[in-house]
Protein backbone atom coordinates (compact mmCIF):
# COMPACT_ATOMS: atom_id res chain seq x y z
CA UNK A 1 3.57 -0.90 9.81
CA UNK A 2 0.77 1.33 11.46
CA UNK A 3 -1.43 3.65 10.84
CA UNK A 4 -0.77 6.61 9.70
CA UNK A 5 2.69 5.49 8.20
CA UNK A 6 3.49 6.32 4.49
CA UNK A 7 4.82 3.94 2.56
CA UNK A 8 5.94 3.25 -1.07
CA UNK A 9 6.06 -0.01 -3.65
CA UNK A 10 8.52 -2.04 -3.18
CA UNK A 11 9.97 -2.46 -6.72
CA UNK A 12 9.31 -5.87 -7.33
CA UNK A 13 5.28 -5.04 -7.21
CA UNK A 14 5.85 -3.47 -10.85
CA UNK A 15 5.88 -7.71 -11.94
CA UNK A 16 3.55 -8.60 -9.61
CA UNK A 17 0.79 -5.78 -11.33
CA UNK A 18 1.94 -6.39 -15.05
CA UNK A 19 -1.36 -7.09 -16.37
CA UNK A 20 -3.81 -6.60 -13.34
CA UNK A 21 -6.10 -4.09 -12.61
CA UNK A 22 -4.08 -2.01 -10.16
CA UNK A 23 -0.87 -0.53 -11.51
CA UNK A 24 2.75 0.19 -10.19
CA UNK A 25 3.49 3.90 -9.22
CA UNK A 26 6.35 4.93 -6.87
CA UNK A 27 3.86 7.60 -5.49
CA UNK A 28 3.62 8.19 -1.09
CA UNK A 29 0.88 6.15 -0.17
CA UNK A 30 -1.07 6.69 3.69
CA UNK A 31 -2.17 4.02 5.47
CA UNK A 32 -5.53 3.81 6.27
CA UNK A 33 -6.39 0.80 8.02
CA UNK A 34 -5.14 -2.39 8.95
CA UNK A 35 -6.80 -5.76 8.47
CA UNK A 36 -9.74 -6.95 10.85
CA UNK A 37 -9.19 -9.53 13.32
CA UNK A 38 -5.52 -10.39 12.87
CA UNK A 39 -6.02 -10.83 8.76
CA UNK A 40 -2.35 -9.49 7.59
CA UNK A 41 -3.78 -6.73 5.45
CA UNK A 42 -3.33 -2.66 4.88
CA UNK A 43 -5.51 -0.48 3.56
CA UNK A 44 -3.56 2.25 1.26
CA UNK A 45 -4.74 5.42 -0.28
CA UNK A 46 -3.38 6.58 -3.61
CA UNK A 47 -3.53 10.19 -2.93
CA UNK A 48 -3.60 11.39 -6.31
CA UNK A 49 -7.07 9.30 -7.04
CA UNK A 50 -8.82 9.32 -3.40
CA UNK A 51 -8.95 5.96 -4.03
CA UNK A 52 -8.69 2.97 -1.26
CA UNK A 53 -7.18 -0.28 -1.87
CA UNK A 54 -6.34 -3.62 0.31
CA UNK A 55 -2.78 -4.96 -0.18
CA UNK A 56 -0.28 -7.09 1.65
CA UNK A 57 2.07 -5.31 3.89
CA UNK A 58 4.88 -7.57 2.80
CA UNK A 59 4.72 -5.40 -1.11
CA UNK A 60 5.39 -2.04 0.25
CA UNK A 61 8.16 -0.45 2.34
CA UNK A 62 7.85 2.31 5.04
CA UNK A 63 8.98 5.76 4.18
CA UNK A 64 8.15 7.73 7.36
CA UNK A 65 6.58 6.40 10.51
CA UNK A 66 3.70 8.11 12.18
């Protein structure tokens, strides 16, 4: 995963969110950013809200590569 790549939930994240503040949505998402210095995160942005979260790559699958 890179930047630039869009990517999607993986189903199984729809559990995972049940009752957090985030919520499942099979929407595109970009990636922004990945984590500093090694740290095995991705920035995503929900393009519907402009908004910018940190996740693990390991909860979302790639839909198209940059």
């Amino acid at each position: 995963m890179k930047v630039g790549d869009l990517v999607k939930m993986k189903p199984a994240m729809f559990w995972r969110l049940k009752g957090s503040r985030q919520e499942y949505t099979e929407e595109l998402l970009f990636v922004l950013q990945l984590g500093f210095d090694g740290a095995d995160r991705i920035a995503v942005l929900y393009p519907t809200t402009g908004v910018a979260m940190w996740a693990l790559p390991e909860n979302y699958e790639v839909i198209s590569e940059y």
